[in-house]
C-alpha atoms as a PDB file:
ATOM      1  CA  UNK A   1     145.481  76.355 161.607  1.00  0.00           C
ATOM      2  CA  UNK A   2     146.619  76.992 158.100  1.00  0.00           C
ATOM      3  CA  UNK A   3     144.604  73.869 157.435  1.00  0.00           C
ATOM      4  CA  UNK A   4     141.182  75.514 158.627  1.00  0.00           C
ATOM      5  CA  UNK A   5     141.921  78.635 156.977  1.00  0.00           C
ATOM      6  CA  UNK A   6     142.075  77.177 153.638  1.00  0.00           C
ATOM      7  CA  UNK A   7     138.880  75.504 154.115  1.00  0.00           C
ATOM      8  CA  UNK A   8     137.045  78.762 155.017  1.00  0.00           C
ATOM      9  CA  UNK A   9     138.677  79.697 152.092  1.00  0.00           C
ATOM     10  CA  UNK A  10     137.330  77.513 149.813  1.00  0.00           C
ATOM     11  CA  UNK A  11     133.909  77.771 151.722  1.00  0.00           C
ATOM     12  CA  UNK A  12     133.700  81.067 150.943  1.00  0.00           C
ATOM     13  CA  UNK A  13     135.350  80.897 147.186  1.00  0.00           C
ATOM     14  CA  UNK A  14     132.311  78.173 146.568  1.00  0.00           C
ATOM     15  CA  UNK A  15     129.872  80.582 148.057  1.00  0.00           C
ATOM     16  CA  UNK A  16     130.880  84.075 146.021  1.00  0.00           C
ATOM     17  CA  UNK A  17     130.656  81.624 143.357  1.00  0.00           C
ATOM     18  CA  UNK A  18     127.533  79.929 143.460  1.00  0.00           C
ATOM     19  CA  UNK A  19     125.942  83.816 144.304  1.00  0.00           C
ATOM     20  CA  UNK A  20     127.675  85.015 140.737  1.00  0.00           C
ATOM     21  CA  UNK A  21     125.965  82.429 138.960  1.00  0.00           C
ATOM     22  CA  UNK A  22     122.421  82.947 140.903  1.00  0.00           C
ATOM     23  CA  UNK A  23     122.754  86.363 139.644  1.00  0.00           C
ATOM     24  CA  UNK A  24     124.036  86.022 135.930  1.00  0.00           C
ATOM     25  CA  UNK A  25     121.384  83.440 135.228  1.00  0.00           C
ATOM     26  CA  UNK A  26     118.734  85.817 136.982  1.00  0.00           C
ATOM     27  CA  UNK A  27     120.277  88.553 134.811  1.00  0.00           C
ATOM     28  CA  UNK A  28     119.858  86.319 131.683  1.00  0.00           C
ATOM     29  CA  UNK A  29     116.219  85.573 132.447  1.00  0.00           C
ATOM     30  CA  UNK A  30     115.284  89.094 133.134  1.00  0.00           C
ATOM     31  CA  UNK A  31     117.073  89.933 129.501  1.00  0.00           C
ATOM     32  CA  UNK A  32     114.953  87.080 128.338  1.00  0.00           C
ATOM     33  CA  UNK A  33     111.635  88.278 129.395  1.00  0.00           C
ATOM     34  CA  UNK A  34     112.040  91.721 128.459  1.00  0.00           C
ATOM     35  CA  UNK A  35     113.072  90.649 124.585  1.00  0.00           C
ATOM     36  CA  UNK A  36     109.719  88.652 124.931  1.00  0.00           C
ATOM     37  CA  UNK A  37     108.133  91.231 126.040  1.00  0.00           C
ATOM     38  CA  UNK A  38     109.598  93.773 123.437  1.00  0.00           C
ATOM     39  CA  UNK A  39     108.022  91.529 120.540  1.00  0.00           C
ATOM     40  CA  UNK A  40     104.747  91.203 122.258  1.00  0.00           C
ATOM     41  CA  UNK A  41     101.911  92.280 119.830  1.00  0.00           C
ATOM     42  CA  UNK A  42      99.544  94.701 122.010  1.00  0.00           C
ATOM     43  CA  UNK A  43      97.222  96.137 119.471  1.00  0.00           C
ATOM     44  CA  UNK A  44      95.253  94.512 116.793  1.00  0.00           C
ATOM     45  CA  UNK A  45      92.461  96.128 114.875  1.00  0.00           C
ATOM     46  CA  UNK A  46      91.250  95.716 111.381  1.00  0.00           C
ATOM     47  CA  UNK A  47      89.873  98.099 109.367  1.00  0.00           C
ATOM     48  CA  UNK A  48      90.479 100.750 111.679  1.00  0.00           C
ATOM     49  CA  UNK A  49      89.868 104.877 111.144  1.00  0.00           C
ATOM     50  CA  UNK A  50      91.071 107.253 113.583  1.00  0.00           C
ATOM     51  CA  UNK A  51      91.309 110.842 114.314  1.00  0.00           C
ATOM     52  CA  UNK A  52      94.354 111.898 115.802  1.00  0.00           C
ATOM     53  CA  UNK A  53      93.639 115.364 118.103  1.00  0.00           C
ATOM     54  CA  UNK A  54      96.187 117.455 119.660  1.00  0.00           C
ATOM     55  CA  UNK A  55      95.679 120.090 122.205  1.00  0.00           C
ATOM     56  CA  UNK A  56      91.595 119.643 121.535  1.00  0.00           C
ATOM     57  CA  UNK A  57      92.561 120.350 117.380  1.00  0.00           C
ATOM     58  CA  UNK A  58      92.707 117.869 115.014  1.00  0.00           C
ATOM     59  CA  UNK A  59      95.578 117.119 113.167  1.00  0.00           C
ATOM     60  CA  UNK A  60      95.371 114.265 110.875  1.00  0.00           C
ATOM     61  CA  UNK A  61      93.208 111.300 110.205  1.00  0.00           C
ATOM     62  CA  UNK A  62      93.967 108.022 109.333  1.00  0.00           C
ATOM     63  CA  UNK A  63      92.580 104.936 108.017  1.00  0.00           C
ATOM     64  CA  UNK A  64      94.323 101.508 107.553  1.00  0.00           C
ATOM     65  CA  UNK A  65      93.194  97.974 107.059  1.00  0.00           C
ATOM     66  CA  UNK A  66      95.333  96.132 109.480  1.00  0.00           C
ATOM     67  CA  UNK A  67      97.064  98.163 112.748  1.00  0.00           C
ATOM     68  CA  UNK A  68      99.424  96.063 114.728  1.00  0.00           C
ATOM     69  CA  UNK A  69     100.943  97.939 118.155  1.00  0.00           C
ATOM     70  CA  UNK A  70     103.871  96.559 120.227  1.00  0.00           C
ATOM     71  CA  UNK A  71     103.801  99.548 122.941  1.00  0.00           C
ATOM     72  CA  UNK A  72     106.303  97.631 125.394  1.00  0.00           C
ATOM     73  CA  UNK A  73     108.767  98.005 123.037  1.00  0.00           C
ATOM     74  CA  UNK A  74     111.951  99.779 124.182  1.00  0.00           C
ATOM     75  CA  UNK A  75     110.711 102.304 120.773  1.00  0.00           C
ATOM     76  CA  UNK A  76     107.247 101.403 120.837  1.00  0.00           C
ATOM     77  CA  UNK A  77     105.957 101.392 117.593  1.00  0.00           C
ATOM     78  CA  UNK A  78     102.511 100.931 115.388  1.00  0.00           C
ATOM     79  CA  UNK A  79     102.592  98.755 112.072  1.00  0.00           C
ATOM     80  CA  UNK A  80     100.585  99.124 108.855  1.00  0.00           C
ATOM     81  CA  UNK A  81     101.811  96.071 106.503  1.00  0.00           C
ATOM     82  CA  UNK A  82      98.494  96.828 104.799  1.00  0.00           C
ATOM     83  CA  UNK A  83      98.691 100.239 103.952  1.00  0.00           C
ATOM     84  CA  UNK A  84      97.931 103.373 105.005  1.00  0.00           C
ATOM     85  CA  UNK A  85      95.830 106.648 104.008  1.00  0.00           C
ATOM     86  CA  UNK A  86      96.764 109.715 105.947  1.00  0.00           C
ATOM     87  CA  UNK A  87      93.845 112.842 105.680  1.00  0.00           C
ATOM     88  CA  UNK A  88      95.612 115.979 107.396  1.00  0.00           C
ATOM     89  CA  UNK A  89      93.533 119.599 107.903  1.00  0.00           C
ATOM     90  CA  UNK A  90      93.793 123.088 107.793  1.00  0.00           C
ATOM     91  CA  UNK A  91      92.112 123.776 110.662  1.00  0.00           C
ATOM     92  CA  UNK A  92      89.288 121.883 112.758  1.00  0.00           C
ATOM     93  CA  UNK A  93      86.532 121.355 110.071  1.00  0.00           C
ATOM     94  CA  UNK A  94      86.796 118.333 107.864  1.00  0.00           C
ATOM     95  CA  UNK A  95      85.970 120.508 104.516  1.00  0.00           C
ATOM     96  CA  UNK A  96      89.327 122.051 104.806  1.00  0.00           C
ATOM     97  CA  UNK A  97      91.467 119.563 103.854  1.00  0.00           C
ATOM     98  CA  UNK A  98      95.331 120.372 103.523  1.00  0.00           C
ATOM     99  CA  UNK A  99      96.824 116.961 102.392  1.00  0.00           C
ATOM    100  CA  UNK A 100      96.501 113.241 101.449  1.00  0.00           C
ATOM    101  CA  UNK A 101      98.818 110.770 101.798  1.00  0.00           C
ATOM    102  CA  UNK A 102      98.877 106.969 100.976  1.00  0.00           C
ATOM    103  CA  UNK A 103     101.485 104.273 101.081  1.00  0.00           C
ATOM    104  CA  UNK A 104     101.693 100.631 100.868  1.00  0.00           C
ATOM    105  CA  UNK A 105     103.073 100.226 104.173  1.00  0.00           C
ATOM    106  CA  UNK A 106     104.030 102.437 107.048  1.00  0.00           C
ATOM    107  CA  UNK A 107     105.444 102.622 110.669  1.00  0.00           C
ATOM    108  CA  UNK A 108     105.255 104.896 113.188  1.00  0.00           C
ATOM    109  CA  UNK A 109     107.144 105.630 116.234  1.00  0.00           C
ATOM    110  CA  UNK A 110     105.639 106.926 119.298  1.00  0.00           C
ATOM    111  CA  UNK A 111     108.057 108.694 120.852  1.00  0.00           C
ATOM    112  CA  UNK A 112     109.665 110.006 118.077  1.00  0.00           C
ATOM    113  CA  UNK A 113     106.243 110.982 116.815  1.00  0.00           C
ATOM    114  CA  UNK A 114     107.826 109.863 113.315  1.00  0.00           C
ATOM    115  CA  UNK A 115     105.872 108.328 110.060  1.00  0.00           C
ATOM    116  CA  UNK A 116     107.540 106.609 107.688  1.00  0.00           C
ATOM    117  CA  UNK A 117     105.739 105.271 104.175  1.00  0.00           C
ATOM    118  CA  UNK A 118     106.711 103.355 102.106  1.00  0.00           C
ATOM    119  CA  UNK A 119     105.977 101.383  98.495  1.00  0.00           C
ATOM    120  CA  UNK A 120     103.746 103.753  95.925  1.00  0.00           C
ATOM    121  CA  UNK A 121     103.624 106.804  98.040  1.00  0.00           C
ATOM    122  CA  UNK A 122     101.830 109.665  97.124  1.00  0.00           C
ATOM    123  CA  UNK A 123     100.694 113.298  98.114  1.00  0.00           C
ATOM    124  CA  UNK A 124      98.334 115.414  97.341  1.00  0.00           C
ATOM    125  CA  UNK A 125      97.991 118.619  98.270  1.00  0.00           C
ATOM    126  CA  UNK A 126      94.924 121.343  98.434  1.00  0.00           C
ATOM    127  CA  UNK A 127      97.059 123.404  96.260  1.00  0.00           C
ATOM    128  CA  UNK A 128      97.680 121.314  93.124  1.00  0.00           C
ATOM    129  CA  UNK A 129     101.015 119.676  93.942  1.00  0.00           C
ATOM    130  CA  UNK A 130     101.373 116.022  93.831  1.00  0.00           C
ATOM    131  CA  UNK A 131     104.816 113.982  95.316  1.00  0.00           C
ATOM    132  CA  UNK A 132     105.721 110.673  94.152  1.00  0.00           C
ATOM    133  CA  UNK A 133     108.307 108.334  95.855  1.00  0.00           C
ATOM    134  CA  UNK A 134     108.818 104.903  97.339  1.00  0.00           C
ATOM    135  CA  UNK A 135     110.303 106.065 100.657  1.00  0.00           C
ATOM    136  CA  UNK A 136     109.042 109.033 103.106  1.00  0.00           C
ATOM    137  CA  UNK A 137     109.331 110.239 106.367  1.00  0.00           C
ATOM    138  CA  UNK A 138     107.221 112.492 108.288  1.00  0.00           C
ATOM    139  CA  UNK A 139     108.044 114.234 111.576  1.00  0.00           C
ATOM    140  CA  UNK A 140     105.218 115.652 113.459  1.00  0.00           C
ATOM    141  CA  UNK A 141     107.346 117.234 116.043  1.00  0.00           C
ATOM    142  CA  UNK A 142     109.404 119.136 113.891  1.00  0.00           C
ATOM    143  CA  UNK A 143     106.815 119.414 111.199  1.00  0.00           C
ATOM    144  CA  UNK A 144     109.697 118.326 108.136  1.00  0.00           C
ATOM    145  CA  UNK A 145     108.660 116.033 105.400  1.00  0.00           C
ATOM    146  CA  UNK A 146     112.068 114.393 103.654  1.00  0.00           C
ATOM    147  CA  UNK A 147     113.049 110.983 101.820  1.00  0.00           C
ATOM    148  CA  UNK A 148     115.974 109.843 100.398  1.00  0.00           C
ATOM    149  CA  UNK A 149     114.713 108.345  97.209  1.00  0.00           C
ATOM    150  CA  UNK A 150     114.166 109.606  94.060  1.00  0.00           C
ATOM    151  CA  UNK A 151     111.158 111.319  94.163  1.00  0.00           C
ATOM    152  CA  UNK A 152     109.009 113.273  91.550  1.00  0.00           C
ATOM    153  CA  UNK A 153     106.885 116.774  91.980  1.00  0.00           C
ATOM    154  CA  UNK A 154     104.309 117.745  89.257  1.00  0.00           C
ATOM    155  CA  UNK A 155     102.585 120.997  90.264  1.00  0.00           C
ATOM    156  CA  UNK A 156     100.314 123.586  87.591  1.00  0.00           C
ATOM    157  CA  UNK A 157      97.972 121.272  86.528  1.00  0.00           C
ATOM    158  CA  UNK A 158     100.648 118.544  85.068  1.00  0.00           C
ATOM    159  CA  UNK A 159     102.730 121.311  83.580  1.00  0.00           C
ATOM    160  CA  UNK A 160     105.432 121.447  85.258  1.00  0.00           C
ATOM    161  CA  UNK A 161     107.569 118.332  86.296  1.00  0.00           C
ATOM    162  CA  UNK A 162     110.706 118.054  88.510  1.00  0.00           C
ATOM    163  CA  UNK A 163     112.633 115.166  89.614  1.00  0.00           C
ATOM    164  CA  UNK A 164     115.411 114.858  91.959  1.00  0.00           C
ATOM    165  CA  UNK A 165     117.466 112.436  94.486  1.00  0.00           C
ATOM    166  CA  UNK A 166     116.337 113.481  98.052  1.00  0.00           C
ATOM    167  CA  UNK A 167     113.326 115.603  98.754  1.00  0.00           C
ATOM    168  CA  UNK A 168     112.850 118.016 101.923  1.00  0.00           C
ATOM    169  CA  UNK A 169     109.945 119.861 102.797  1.00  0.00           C
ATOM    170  CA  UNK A 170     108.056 121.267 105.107  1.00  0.00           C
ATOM    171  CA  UNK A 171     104.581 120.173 106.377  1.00  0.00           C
ATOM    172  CA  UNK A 172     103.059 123.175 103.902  1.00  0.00           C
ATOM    173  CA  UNK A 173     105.066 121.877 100.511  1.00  0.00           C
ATOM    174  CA  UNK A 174     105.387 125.754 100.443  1.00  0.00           C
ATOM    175  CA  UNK A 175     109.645 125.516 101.290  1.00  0.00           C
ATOM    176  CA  UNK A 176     110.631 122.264  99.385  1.00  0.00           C
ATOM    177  CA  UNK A 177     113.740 121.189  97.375  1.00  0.00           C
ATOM    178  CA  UNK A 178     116.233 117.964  96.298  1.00  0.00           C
ATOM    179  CA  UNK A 179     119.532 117.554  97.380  1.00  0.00           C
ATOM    180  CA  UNK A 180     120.128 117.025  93.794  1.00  0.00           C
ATOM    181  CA  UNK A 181     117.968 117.834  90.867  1.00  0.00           C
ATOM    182  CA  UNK A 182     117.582 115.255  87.993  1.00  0.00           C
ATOM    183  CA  UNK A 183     115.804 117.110  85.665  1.00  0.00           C
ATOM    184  CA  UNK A 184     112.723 119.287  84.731  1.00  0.00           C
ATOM    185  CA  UNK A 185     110.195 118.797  82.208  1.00  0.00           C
ATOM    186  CA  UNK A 186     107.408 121.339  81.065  1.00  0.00           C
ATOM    187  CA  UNK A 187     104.278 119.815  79.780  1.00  0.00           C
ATOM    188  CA  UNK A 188     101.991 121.871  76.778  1.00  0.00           C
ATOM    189  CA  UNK A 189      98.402 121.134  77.361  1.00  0.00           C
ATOM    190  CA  UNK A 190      96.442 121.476  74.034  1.00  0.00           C
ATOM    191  CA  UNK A 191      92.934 121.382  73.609  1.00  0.00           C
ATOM    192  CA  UNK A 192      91.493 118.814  70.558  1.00  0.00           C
ATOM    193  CA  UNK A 193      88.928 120.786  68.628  1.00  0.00           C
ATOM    194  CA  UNK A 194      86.141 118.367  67.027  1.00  0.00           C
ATOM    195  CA  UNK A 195      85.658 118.812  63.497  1.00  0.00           C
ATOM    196  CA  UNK A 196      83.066 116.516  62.902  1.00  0.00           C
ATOM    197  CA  UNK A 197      79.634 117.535  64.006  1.00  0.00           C
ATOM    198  CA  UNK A 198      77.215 114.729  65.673  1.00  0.00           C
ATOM    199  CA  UNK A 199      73.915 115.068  63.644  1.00  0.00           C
ATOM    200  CA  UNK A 200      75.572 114.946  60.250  1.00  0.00           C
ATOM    201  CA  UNK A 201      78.141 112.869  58.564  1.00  0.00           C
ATOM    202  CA  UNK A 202      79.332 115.806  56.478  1.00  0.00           C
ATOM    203  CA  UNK A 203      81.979 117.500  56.679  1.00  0.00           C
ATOM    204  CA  UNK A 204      82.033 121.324  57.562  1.00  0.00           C
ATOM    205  CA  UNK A 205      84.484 124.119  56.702  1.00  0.00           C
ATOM    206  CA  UNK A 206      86.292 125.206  59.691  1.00  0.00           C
ATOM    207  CA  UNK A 207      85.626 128.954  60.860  1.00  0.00           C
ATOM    208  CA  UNK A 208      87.662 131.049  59.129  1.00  0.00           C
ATOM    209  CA  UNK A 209      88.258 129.388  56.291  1.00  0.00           C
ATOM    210  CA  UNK A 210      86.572 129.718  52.513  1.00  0.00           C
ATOM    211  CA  UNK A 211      84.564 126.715  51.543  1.00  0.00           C
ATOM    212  CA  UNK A 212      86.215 123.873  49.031  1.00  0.00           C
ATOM    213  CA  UNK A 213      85.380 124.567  45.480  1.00  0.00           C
ATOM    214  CA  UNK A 214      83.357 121.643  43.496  1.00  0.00           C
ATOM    215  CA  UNK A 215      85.417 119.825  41.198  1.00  0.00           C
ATOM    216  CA  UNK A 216      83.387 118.910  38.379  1.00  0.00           C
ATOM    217  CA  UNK A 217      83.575 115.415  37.001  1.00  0.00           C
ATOM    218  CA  UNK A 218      86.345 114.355  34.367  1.00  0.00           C
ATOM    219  CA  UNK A 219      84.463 112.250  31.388  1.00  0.00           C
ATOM    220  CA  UNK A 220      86.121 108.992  30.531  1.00  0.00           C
ATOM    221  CA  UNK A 221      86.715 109.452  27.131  1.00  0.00           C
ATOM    222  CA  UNK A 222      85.601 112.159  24.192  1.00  0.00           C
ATOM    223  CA  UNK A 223      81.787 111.661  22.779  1.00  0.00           C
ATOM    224  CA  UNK A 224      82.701 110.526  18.592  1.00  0.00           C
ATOM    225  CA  UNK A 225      80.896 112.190  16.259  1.00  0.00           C
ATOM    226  CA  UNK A 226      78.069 110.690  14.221  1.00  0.00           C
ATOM    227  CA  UNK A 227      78.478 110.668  10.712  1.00  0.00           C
ATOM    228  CA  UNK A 228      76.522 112.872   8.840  1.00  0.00           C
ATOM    229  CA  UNK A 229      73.935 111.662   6.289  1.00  0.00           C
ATOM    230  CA  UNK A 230      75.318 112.026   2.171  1.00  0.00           C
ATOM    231  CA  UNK A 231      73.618 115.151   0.616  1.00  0.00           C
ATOM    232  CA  UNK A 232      70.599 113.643  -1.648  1.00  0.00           C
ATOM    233  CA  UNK A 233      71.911 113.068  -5.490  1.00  0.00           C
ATOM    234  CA  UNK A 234      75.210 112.623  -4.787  1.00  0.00           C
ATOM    235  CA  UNK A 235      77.269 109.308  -5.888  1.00  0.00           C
ATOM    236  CA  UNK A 236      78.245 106.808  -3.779  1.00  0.00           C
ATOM    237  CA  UNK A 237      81.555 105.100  -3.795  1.00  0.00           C
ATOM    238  CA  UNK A 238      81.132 101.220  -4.078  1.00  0.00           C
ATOM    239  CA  UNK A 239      82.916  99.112  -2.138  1.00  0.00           C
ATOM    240  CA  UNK A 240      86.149  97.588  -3.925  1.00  0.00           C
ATOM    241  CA  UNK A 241      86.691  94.131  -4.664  1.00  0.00           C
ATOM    242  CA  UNK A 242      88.700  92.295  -2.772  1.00  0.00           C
ATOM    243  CA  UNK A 243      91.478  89.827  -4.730  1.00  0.00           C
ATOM    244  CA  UNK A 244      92.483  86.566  -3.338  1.00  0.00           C
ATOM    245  CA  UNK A 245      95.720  85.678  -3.789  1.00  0.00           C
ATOM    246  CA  UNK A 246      96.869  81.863  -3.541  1.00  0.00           C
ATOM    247  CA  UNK A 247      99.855  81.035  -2.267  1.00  0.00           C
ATOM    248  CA  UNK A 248     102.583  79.315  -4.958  1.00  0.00           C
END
């Protein structure tokens, strides 16, 4: 009896067993296909130009040479290894533009509705300010606008210059700031006058001020005087003779 028992036993040991590793390699298959499928490339388009509308309004538009989608990705994401040049609006007419923005290279996540540039970026904005880093992110959920780079604003024409370590924002530029500042520089714009004219080589006195006074010419050397004539009837001093004296 104890005899049959122990074979059921076993039986059933070999069984539970055999079932375990049915399952695990099943599991490891299924894990297997779905990292395949993860790193399956489902978009491809070159030189591509979209406009991205929300709610029936556009929000931004973006052209790229080279898109590369893998949307059964646990994150599914978009690529740009080719660069990217983001055109965002005011409102719903294309004259109104609010911002331009263009990077290297850039990724963004679907789900997270997140950008994020890199390599050269800049932006431009309607009202005169211009950001410069090598590393941004841009949420279009929450609408920020951050990096943690150094980064560099120049705003009023190129006069005024500020550079920091970390940069928020929001989508506006209107509420921005570093996490630390690095320095400020303020830039004097001058204006070159021209003071030659075009049509003539010479040179003209500049308004304002009193013409140069000629210099006359310096002459080399004094004139010498002639020599006057001897009044008539007067006598005339021979010339001396001249001795020759021989050495001894």
């Amino acid at each position: 009896m104890r005899k049959r028992i122990t074979r059921y036993a076993q039986v059933a040991l070999s069984v539970v067993g055999s079932a375990i590793l049915l399952f695990s390699c099943s599991g490891e298959a299924q894990d297997t296909k779905s990292a395949a499928e993860e790193a399956m490339m489902t978009e491809y388009s070159e030189d591509l130009s979209i406009i991205n509308s929300q709610n029936g309004r556009r929000s931004y538009h973006f052209v790229t040479p080279l898109l590369e989608g893998y949307t059964l990705a646990r994150e599914p994401y978009r690529e740009f290894r080719k660069g990217i040049k983001i055109t965002t609006y005011q409102d719903d007419s294309l004259s109104s533009v609010d911002a331009v923005l263009t990077a290297n290279y850039a990724i963004y996540y679907q789900n997270r509705e997140l950008w994020e540039a890199k390599g050269n970026v800049v932006v431009e904005k309607s009202d005169g300010k211009t950001l410069y880093t090598q590393q941004l992110f841009w949420n279009a959920r929450t609408g920020k606008i951050y990096s943690n780079v150094d980064s560099k604003i120049v705003q009023n024409n190129g006069r005024d210059v500020f550079i920091g370590e970390g940069f928020e924002s929001d989508e506006e530029f209107k509420d921005w700031r570093f996490r630390r500042m690095k320095g400020r520089m303020e830039v004097e714009m001058k204006q070159r006058a021209d003071s030659t004219s075009a049509d003539s080589s010479a040179v003209r006195p500049a308004a304002g001020r009193p013409a140069p006074t000629p210099v006359k010419p310096v002459p080399e050397s004094n004139p010498v005087p002639s020599a006057k004539p001897a009044p008539a009837g007067s006598a005339v001093e021979a010339p001396r003779p001249v001795r020759n004296i021989k050495a001894e």
